[in-house]
Protein backbone atom coordinates (compact mmCIF):
# COMPACT_ATOMS: atom_id res chain seq x y z
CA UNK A 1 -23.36 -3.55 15.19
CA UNK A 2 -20.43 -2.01 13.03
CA UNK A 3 -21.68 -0.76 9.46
CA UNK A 4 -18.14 -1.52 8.19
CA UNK A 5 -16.71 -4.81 7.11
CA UNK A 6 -13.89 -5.89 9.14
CA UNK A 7 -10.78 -7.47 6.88
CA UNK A 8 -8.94 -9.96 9.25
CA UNK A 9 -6.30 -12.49 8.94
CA UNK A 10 -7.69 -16.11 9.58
CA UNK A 11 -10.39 -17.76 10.70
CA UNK A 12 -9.46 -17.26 14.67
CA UNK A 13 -9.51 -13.75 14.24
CA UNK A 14 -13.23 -14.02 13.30
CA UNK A 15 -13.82 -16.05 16.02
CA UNK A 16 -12.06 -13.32 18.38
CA UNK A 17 -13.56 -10.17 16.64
CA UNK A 18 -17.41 -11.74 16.93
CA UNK A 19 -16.98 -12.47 20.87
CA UNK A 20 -15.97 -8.55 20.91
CA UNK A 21 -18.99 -7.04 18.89
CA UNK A 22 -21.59 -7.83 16.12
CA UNK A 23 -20.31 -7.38 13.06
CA UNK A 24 -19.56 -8.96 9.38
CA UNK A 25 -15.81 -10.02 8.47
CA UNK A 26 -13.93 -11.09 5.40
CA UNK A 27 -10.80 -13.63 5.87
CA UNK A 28 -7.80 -12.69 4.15
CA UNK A 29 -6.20 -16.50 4.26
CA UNK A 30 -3.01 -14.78 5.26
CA UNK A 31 -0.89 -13.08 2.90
CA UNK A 32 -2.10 -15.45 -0.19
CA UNK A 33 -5.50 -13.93 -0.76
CA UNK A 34 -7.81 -17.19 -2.10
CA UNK A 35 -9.24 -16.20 -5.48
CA UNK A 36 -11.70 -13.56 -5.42
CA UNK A 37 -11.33 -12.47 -2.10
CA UNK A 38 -9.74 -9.06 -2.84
CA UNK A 39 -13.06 -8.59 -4.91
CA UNK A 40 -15.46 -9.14 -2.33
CA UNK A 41 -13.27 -6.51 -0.41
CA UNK A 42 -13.51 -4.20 -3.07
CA UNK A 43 -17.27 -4.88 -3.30
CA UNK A 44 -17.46 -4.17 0.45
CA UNK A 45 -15.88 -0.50 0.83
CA UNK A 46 -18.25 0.29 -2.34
CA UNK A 47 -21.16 -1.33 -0.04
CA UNK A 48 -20.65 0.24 3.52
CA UNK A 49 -16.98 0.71 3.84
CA UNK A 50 -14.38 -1.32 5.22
CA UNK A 51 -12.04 -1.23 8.05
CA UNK A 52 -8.38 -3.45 7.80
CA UNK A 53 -8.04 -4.94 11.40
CA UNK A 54 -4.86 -7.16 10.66
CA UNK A 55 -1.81 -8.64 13.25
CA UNK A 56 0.45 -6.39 14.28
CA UNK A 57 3.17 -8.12 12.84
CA UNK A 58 5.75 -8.20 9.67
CA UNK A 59 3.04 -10.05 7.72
CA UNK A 60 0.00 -8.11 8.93
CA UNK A 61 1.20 -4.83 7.60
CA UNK A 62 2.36 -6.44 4.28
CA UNK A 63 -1.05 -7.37 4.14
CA UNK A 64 -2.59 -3.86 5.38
CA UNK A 65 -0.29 -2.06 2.53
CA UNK A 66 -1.27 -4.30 -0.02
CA UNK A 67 -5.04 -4.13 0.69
CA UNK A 68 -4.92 0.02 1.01
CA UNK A 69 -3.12 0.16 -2.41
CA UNK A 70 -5.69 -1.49 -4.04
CA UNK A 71 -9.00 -0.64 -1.91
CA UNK A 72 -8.43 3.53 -1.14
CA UNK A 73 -10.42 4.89 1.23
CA UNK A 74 -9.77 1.99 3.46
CA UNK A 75 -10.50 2.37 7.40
CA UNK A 76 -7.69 1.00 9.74
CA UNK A 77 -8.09 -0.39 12.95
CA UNK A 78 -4.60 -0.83 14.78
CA UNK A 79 -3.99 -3.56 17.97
CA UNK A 80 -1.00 -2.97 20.46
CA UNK A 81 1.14 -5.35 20.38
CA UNK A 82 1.69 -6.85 23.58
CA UNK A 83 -2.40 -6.84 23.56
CA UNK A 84 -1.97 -9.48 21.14
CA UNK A 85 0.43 -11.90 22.46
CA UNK A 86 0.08 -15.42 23.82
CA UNK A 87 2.74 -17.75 24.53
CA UNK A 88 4.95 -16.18 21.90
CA UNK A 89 2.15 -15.85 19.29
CA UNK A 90 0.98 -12.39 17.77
CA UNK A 91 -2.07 -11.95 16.58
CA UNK A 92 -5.47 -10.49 17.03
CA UNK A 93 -6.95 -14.09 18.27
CA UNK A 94 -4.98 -13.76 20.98
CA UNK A 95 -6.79 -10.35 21.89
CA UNK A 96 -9.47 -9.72 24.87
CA UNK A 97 -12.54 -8.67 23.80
CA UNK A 98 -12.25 -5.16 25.50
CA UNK A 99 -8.36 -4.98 23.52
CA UNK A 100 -10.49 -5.54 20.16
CA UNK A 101 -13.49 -3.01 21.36
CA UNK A 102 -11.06 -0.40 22.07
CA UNK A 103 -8.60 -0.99 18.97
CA UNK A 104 -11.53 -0.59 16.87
CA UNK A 105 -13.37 3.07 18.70
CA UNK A 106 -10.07 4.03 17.67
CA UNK A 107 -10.54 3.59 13.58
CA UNK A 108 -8.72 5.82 11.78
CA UNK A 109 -9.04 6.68 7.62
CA UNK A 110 -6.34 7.04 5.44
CA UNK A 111 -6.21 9.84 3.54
CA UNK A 112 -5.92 10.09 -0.05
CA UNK A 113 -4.36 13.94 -0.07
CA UNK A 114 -0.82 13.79 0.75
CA UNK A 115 -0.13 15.81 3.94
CA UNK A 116 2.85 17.29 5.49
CA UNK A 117 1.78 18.24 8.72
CA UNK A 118 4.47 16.38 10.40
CA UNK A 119 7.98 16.43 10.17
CA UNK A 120 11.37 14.27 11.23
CA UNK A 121 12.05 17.75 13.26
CA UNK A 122 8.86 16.80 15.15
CA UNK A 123 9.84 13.14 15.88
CA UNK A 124 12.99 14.61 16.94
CA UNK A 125 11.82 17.44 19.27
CA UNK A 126 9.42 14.65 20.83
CA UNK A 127 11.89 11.55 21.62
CA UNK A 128 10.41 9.61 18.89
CA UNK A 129 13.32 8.91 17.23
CA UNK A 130 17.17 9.70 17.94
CA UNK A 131 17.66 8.23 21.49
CA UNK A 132 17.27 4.75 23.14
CA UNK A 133 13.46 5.60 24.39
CA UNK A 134 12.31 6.32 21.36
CA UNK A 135 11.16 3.15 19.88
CA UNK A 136 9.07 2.56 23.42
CA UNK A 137 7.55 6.25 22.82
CA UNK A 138 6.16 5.70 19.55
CA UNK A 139 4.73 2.50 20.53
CA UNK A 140 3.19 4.08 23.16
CA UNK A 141 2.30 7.02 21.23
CA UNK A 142 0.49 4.99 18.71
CA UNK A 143 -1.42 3.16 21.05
CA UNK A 144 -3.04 6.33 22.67
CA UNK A 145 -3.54 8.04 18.80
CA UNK A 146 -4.75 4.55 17.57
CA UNK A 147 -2.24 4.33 14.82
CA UNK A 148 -0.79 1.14 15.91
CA UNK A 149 3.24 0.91 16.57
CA UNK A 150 5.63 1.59 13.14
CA UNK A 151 9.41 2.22 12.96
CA UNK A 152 10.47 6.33 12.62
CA UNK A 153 9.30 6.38 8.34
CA UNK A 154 6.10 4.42 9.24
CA UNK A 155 4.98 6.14 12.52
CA UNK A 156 5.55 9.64 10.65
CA UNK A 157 3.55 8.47 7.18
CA UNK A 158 0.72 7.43 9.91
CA UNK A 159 0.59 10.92 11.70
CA UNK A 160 0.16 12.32 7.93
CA UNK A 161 -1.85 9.92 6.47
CA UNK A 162 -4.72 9.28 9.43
CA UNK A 163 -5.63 12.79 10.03
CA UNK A 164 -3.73 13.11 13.17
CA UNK A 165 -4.23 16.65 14.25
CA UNK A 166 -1.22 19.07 16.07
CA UNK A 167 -3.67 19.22 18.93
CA UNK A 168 -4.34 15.77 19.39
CA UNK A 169 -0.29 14.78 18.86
CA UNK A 170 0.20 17.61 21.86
CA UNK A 171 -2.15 15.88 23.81
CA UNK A 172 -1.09 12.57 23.31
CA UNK A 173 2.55 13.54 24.09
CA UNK A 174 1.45 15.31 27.36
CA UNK A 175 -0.09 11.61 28.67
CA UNK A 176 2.87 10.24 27.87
């Protein structure tokens, strides 16, 4: 049983997350957020914390940024894309139950202290941006740090923000 409670998108995302472990959710409703719903989230990181599991999409990460900016303190739970896909469709329904187990041992929280322990020169040095691979690297990168996939500005606010440490970025990159 997870302590936290897991924020997903819709309905089939609950459906998908409870055939993968025990646990309680809260529905966003998509990007609209039904009355009172950012409330009971609120009410649920005071409770026992709460970790944002949303599609790895355009409108899952609008709806990651705008739940962190109001709920700090937030965990994050990140699913690879092609993890997620099914007959064109993205989204964590489409997910196996060991994709949703492992996305979520991976939980990462975002810090509140503003961090500079990685650079551009370090995304550089490392192929992760600046050449034709690098948008395959990050993707990759992110899946094996549990960060999830994000373009150059994103990927390097995630190193900084989720407590990725030097020696855990070195490892990652030697796997790679």
């Amino acid at each position: 049983m997870i302590k936290e409670i897991i924020v997903v998108e819709g309905r089939d995302d609950v459906t998908a997350v409870k055939r993968a472990v025990k646990a309680e959710l809260i529905t966003t409703g998509g990007f609209g957020f039904p009355k009172g719903v950012m409330e009971r989230i609120k009410a649920a990181q005071e409770r026992c914390g709460v970790i944002i599991f949303t599609d790895p999409d355009f409108a899952g990460e609008k709806i990651r940024k705008k739940i962190a900016a109001e709920v700090p303190g937030c965990k994050h739970a990140f699913l690879p894309r092609e993890e997620a896909k099914k007959d064109g469709d993205i989204g964590i329904e489409n997910a196996t139950p060991k994709s949703i187990i492992a996305a979520l041992e991976k939980v990462r929280t975002e810090s509140t202290d503003k961090r500079d322990e990685f650079s551009q020169v370090d995304l550089i040095r490392n192929g992760l941006i600046g050449n034709e691979d690098a948008s395959h690297r990050r993707d990759e990168l992110g899946k094996i740090l549990g960060i999830g996939y994000g373009n150059a500005k994103q990927f390097l606010n995630r190193l900084n923000n989720y407590g990725v440490s030097r020696e855990e970025f070195e490892k990652a990159l030697e796997t790679l």
